[in-house]
PDB file of N, CA and C in Angstrom:
ATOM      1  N   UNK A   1       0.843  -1.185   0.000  1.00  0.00           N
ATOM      2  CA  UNK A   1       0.000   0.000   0.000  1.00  0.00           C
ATOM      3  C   UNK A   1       0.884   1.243   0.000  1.00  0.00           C
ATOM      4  N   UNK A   2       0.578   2.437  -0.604  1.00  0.00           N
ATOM      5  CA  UNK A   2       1.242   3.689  -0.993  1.00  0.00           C
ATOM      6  C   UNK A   2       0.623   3.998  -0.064  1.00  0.00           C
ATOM      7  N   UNK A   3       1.758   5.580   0.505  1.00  0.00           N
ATOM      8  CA  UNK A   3       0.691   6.560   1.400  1.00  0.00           C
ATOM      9  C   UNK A   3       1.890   7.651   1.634  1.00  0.00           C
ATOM     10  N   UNK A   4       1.525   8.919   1.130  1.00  0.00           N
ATOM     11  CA  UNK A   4       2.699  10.203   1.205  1.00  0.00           C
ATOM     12  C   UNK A   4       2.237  10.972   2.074  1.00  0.00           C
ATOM     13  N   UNK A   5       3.530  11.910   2.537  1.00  0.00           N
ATOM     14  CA  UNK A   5       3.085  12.798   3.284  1.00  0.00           C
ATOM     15  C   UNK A   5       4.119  13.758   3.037  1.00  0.00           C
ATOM     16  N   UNK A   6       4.165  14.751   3.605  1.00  0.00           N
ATOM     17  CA  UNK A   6       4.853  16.024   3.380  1.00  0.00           C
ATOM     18  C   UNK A   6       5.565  16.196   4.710  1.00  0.00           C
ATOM     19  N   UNK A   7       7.024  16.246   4.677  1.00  0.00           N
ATOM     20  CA  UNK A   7       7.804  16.126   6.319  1.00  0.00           C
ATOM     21  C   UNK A   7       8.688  17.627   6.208  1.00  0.00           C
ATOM     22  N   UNK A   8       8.703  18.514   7.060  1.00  0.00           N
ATOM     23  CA  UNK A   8       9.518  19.796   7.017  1.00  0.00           C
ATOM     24  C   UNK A   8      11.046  19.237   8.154  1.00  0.00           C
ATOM     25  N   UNK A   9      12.171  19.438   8.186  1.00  0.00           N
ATOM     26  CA  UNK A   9      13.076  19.170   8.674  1.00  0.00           C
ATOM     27  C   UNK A   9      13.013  20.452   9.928  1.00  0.00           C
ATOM     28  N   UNK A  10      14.108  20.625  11.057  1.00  0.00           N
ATOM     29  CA  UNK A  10      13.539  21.583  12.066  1.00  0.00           C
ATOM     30  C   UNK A  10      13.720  22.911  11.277  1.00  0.00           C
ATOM     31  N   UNK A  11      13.986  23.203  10.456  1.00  0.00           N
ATOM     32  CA  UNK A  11      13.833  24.666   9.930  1.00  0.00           C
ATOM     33  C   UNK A  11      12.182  25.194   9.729  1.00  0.00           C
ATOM     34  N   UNK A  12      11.318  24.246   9.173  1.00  0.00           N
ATOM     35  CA  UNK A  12      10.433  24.474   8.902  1.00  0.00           C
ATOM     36  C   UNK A  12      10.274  25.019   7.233  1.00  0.00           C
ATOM     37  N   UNK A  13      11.402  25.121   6.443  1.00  0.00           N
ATOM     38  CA  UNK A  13      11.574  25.959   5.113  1.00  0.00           C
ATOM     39  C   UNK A  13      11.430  24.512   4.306  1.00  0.00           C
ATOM     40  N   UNK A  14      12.621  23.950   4.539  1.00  0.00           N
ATOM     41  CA  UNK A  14      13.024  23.204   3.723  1.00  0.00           C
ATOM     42  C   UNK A  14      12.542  21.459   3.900  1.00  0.00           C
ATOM     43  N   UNK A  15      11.881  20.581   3.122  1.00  0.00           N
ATOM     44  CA  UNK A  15      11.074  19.198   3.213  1.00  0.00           C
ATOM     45  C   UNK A  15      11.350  18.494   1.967  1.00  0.00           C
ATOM     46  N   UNK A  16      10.486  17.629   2.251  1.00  0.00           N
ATOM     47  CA  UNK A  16      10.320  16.565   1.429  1.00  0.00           C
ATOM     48  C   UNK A  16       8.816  16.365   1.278  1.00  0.00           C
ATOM     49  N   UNK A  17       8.435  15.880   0.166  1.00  0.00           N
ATOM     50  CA  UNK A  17       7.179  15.280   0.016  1.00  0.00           C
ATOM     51  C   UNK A  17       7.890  13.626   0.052  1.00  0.00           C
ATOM     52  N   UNK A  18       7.118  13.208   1.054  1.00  0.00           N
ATOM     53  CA  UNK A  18       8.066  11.739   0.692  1.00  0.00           C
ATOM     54  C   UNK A  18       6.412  10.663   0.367  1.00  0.00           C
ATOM     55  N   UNK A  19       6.823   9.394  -0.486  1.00  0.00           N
ATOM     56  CA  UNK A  19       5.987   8.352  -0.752  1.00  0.00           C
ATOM     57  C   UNK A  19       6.882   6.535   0.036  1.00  0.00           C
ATOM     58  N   UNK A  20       5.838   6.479   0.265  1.00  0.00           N
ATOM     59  CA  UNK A  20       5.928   4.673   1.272  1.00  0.00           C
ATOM     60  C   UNK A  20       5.427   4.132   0.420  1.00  0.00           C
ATOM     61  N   UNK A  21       6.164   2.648  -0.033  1.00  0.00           N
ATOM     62  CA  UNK A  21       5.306   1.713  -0.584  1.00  0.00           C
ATOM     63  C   UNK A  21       5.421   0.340   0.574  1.00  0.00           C
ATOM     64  N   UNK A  22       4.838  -0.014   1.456  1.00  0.00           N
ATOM     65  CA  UNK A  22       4.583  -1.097   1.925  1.00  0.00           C
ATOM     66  C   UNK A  22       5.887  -0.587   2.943  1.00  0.00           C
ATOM     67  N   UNK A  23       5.976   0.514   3.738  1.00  0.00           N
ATOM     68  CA  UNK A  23       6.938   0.839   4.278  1.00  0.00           C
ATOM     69  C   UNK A  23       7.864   1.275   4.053  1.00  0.00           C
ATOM     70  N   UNK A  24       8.238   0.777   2.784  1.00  0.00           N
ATOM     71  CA  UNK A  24       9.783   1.078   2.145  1.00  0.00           C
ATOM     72  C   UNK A  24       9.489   2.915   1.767  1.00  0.00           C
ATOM     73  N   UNK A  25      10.794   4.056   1.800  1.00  0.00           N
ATOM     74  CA  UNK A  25      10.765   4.942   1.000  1.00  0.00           C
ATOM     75  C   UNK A  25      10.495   4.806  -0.324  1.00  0.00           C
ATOM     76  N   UNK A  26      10.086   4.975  -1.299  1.00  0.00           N
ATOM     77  CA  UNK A  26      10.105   4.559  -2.562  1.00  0.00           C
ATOM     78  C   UNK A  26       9.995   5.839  -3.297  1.00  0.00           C
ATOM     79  N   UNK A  27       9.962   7.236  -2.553  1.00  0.00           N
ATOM     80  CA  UNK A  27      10.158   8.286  -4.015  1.00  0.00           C
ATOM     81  C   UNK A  27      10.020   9.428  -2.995  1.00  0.00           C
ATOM     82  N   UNK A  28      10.417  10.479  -3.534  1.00  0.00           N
ATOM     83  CA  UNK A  28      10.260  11.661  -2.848  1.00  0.00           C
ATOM     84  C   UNK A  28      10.527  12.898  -3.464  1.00  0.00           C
ATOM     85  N   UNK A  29      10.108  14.286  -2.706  1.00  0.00           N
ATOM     86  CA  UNK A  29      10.140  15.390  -3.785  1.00  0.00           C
ATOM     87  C   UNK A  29      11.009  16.619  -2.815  1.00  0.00           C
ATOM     88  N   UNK A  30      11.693  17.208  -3.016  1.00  0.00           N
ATOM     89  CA  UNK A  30      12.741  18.162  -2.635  1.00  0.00           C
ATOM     90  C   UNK A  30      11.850  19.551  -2.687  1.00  0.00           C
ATOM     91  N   UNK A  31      11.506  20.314  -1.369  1.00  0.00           N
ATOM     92  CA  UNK A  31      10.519  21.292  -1.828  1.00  0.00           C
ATOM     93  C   UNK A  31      11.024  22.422  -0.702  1.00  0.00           C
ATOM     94  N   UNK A  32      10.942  23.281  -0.374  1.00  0.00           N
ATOM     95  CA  UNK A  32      10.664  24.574   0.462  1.00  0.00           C
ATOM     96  C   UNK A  32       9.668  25.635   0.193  1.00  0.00           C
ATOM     97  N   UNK A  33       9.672  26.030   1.212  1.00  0.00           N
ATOM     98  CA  UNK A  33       8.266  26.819   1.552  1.00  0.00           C
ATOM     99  C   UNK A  33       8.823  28.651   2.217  1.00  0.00           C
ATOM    100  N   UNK A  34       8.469  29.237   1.560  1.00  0.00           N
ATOM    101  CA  UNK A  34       9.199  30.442   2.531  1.00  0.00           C
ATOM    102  C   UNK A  34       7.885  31.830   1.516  1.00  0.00           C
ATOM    103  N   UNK A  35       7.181  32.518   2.238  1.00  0.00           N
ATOM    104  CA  UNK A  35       6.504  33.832   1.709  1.00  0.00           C
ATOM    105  C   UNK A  35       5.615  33.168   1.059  1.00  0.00           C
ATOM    106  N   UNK A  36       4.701  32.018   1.786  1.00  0.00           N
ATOM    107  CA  UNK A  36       3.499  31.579   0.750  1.00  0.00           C
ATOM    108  C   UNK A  36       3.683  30.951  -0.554  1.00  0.00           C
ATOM    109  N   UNK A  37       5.171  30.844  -0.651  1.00  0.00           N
ATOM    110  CA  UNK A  37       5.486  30.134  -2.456  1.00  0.00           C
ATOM    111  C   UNK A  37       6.072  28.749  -1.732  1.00  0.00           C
ATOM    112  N   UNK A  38       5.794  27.584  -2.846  1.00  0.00           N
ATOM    113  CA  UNK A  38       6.403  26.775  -2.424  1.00  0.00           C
ATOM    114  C   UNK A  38       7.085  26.107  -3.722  1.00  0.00           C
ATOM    115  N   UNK A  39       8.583  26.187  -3.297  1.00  0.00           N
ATOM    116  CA  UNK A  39       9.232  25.416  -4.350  1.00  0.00           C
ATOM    117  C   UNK A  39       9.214  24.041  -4.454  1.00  0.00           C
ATOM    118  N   UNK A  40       9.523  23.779  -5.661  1.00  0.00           N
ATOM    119  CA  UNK A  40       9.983  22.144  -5.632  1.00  0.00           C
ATOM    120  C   UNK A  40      11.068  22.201  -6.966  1.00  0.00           C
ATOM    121  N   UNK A  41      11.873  21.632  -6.052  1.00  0.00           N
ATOM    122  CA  UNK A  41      13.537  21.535  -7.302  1.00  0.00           C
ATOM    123  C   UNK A  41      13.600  20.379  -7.448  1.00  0.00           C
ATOM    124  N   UNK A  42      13.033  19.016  -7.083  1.00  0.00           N
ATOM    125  CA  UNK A  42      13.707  17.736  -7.585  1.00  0.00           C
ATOM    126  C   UNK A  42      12.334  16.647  -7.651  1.00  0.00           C
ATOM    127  N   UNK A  43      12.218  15.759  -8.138  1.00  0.00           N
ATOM    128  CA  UNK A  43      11.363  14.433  -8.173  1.00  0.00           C
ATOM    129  C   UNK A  43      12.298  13.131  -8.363  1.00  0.00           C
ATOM    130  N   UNK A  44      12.010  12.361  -7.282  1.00  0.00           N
ATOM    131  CA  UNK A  44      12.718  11.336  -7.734  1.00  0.00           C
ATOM    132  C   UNK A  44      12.197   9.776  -6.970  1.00  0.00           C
ATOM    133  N   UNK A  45      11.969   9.048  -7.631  1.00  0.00           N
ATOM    134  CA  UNK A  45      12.043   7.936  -7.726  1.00  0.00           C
ATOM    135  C   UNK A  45      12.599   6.174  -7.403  1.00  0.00           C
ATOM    136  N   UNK A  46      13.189   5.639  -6.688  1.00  0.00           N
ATOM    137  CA  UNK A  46      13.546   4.391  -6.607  1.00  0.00           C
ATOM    138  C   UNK A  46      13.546   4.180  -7.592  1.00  0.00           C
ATOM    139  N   UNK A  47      14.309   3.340  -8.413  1.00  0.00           N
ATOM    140  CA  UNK A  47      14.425   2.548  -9.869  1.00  0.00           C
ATOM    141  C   UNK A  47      13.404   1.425  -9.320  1.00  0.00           C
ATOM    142  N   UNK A  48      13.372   0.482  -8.742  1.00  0.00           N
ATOM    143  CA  UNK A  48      12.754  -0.416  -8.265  1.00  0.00           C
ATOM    144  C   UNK A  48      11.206  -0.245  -8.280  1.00  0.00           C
ATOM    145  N   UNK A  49      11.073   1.321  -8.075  1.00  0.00           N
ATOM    146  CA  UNK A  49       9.233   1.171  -8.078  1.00  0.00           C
ATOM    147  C   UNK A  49       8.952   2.337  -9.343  1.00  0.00           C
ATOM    148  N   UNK A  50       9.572   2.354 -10.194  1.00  0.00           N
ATOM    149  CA  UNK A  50       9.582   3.378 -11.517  1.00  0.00           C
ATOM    150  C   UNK A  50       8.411   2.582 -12.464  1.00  0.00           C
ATOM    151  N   UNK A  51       7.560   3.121 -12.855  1.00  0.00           N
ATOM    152  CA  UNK A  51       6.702   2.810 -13.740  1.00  0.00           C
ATOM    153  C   UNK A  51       5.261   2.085 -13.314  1.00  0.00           C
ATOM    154  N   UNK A  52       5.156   2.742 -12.230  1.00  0.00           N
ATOM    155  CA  UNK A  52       4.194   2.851 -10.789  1.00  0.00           C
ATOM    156  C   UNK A  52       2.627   3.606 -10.711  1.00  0.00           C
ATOM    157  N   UNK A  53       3.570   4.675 -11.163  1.00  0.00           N
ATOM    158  CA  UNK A  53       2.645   6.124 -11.445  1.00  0.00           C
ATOM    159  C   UNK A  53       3.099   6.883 -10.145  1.00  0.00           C
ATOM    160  N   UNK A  54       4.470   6.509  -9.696  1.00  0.00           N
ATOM    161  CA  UNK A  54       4.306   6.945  -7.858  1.00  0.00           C
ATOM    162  C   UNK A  54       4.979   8.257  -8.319  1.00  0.00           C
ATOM    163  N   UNK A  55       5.255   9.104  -9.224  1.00  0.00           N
ATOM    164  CA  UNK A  55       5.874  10.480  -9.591  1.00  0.00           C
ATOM    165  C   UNK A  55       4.257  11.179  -9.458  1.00  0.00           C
ATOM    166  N   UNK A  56       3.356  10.655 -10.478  1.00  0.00           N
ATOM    167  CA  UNK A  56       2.305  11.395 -10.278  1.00  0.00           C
ATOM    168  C   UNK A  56       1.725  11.434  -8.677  1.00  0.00           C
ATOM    169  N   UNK A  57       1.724  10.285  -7.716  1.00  0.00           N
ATOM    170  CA  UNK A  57       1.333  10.200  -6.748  1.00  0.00           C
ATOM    171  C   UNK A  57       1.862  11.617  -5.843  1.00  0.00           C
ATOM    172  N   UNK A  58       3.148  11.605  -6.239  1.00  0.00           N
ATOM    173  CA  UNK A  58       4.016  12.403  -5.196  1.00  0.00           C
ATOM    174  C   UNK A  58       3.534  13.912  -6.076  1.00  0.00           C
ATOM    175  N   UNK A  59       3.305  14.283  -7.114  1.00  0.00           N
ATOM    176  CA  UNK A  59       2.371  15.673  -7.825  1.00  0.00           C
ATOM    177  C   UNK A  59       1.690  15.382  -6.674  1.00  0.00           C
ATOM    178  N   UNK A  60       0.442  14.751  -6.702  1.00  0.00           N
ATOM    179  CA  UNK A  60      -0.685  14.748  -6.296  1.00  0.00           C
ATOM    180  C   UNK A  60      -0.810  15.675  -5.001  1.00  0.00           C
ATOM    181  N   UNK A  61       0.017  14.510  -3.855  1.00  0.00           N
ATOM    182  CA  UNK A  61       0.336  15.160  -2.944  1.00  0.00           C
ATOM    183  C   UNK A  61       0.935  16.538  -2.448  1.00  0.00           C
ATOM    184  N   UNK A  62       1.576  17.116  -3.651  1.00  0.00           N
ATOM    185  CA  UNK A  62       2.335  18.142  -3.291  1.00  0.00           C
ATOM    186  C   UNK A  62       1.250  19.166  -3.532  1.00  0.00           C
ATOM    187  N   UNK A  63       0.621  19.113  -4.826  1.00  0.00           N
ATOM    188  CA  UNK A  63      -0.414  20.638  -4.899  1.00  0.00           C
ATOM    189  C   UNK A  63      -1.869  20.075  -4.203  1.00  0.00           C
ATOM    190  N   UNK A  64      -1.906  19.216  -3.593  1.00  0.00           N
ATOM    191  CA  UNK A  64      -2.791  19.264  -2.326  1.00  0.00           C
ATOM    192  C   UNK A  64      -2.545  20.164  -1.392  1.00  0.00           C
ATOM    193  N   UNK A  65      -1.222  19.514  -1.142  1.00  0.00           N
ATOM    194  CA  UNK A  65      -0.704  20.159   0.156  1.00  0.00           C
ATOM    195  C   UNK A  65      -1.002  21.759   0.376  1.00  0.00           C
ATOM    196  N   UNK A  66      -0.559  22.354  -1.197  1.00  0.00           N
ATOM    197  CA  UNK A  66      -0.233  23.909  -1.530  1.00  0.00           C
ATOM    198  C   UNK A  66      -1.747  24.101  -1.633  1.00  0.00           C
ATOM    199  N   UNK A  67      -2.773  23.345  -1.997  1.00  0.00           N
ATOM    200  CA  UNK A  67      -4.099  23.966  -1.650  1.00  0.00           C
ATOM    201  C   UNK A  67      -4.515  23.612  -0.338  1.00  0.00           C
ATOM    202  N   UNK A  68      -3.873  23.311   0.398  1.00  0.00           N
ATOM    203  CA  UNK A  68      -4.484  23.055   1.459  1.00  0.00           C
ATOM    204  C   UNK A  68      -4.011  24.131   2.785  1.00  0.00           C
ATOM    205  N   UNK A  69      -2.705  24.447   1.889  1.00  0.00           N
ATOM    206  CA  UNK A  69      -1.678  25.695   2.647  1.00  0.00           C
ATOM    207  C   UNK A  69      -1.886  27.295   1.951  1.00  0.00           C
ATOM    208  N   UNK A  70      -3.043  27.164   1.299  1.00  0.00           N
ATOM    209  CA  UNK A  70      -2.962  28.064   0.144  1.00  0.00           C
ATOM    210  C   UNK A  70      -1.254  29.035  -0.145  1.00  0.00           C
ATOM    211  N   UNK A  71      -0.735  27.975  -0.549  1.00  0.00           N
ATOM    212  CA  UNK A  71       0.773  28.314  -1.551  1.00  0.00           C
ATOM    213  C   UNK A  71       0.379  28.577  -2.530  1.00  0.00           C
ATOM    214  N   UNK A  72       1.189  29.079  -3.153  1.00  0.00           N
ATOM    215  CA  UNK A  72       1.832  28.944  -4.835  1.00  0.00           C
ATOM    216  C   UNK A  72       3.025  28.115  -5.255  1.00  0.00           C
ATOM    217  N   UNK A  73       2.618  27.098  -6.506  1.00  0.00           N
ATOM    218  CA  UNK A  73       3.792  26.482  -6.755  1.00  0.00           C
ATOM    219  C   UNK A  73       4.661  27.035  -7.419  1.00  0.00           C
ATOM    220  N   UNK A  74       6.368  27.535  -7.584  1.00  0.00           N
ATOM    221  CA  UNK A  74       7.019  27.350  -8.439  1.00  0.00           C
ATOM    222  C   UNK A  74       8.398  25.929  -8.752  1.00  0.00           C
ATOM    223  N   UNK A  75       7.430  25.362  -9.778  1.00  0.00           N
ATOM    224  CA  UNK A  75       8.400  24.262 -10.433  1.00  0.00           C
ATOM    225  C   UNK A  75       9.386  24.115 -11.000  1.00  0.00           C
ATOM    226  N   UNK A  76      10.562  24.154 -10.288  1.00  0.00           N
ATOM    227  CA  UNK A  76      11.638  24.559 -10.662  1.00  0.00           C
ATOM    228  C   UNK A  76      12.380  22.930 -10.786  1.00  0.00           C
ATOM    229  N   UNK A  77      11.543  21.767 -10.440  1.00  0.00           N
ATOM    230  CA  UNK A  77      11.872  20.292 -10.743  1.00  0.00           C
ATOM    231  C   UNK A  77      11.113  20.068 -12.676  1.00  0.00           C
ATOM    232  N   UNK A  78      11.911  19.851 -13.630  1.00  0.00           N
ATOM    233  CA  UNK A  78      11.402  19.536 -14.473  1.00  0.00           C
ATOM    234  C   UNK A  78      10.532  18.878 -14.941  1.00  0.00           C
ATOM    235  N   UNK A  79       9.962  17.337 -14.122  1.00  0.00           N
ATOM    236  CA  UNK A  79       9.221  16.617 -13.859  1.00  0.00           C
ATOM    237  C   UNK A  79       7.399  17.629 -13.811  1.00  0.00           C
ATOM    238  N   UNK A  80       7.342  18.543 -12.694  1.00  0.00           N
ATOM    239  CA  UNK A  80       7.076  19.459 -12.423  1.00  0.00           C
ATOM    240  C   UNK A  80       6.198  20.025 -13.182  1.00  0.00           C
ATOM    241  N   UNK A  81       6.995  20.682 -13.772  1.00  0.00           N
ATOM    242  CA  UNK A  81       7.375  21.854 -15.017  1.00  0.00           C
ATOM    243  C   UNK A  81       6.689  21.120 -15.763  1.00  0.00           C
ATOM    244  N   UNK A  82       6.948  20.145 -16.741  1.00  0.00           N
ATOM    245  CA  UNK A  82       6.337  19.297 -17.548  1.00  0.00           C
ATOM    246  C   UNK A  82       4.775  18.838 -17.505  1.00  0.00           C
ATOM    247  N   UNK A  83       4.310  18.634 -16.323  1.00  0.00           N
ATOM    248  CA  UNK A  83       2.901  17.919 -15.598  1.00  0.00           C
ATOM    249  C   UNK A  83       2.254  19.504 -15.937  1.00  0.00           C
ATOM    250  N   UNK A  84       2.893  20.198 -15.456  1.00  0.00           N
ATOM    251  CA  UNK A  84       2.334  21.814 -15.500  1.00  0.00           C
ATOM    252  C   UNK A  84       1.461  22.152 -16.720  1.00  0.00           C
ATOM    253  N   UNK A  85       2.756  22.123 -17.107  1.00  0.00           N
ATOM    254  CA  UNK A  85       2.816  22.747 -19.383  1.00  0.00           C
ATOM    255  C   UNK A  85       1.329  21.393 -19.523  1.00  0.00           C
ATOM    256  N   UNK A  86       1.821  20.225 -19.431  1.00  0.00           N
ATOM    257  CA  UNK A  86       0.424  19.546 -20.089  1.00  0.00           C
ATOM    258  C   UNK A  86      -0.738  19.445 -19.540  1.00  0.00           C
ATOM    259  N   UNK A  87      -1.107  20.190 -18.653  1.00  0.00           N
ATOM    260  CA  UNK A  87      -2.447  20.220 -17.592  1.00  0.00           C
ATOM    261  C   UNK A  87      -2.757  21.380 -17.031  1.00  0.00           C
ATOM    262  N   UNK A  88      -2.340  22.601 -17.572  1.00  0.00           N
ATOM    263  CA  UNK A  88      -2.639  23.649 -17.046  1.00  0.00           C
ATOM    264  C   UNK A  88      -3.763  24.580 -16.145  1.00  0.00           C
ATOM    265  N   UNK A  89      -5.030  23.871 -17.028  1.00  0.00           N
ATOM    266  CA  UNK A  89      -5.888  23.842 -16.150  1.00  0.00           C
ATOM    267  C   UNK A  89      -6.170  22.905 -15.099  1.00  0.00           C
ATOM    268  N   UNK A  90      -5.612  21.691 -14.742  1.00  0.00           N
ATOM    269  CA  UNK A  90      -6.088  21.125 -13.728  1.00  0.00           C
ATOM    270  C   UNK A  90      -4.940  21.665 -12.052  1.00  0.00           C
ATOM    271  N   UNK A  91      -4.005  23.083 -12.841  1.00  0.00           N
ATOM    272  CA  UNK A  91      -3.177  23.616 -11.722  1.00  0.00           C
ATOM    273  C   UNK A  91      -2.825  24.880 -11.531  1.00  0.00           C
ATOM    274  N   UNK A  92      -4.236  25.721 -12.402  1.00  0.00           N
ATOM    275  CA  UNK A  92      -3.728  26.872 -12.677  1.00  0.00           C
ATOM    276  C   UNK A  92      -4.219  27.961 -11.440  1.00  0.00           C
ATOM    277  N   UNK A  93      -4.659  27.067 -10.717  1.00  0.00           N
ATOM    278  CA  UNK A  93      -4.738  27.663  -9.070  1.00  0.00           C
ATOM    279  C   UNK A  93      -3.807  27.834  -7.921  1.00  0.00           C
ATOM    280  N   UNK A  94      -2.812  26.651  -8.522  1.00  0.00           N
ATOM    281  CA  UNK A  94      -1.203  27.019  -7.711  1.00  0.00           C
ATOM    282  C   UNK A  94      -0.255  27.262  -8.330  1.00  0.00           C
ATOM    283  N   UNK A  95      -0.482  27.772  -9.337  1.00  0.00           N
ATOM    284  CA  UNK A  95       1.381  27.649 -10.447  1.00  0.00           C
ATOM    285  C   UNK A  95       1.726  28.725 -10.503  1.00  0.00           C
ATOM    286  N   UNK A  96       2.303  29.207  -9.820  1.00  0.00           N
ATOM    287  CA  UNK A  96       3.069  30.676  -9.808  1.00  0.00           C
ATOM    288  C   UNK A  96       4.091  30.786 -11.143  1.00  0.00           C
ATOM    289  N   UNK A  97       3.621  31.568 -12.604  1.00  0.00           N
ATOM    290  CA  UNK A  97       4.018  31.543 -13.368  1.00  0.00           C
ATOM    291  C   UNK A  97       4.778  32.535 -13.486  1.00  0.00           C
ATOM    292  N   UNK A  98       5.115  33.403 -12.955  1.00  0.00           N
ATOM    293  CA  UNK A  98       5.523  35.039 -12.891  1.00  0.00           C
ATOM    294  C   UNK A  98       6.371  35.411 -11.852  1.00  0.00           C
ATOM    295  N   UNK A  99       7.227  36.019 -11.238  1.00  0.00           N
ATOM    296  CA  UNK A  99       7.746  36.123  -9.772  1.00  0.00           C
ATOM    297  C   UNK A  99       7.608  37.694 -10.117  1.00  0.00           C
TER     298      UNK A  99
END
């Protein structure tokens, strides 16, 4: 069973979106949070559980999170960036396109 969550280290800026598969880490997302924007610079994966859908899982989770924190995303992880450009409307409520 999958199940993510979003962990801040003691700074409170800087986290992870991380994903569990049956306990194991199996993917996670490199993000900070600082003035209501929330970055994300990396997506990544286990080779072992690649072709999962657990990249989209770990999206999922992240612009939850930012609607749930009312953030703004800027995607500065290419992965990201990409999901963005092809779905614009299903994220054009957190995508900070402009600084």
């Amino acid at each position: 069973m999958e199940d993510t969550k979003v962990v801040f280290k003691d700074d409170n800026v800087y986290g992870e979106v991380q994903l569990f598969s049956d306990d194991k880490k199996a993917g996670k997302m490199d993000i900070s949070v600082t003035d209501e924007k929330l970055r994300v610079y990396h997506t990544e994966v286990n080779p072992e559980y690649e072709g999962r859908g657990f990249a989209k899982l770990l999206l999922h989770q992240l612009v939850g999170y930012a609607r749930d924190n009312n953030l703004r995303i800027i995607p500065l992880c290419p992965y990201v960036l990409a999901q963005f450009k092809r779905h614009p409307e299903d994220y054009a409520d957190v995508w900070l396109k402009k600084m």
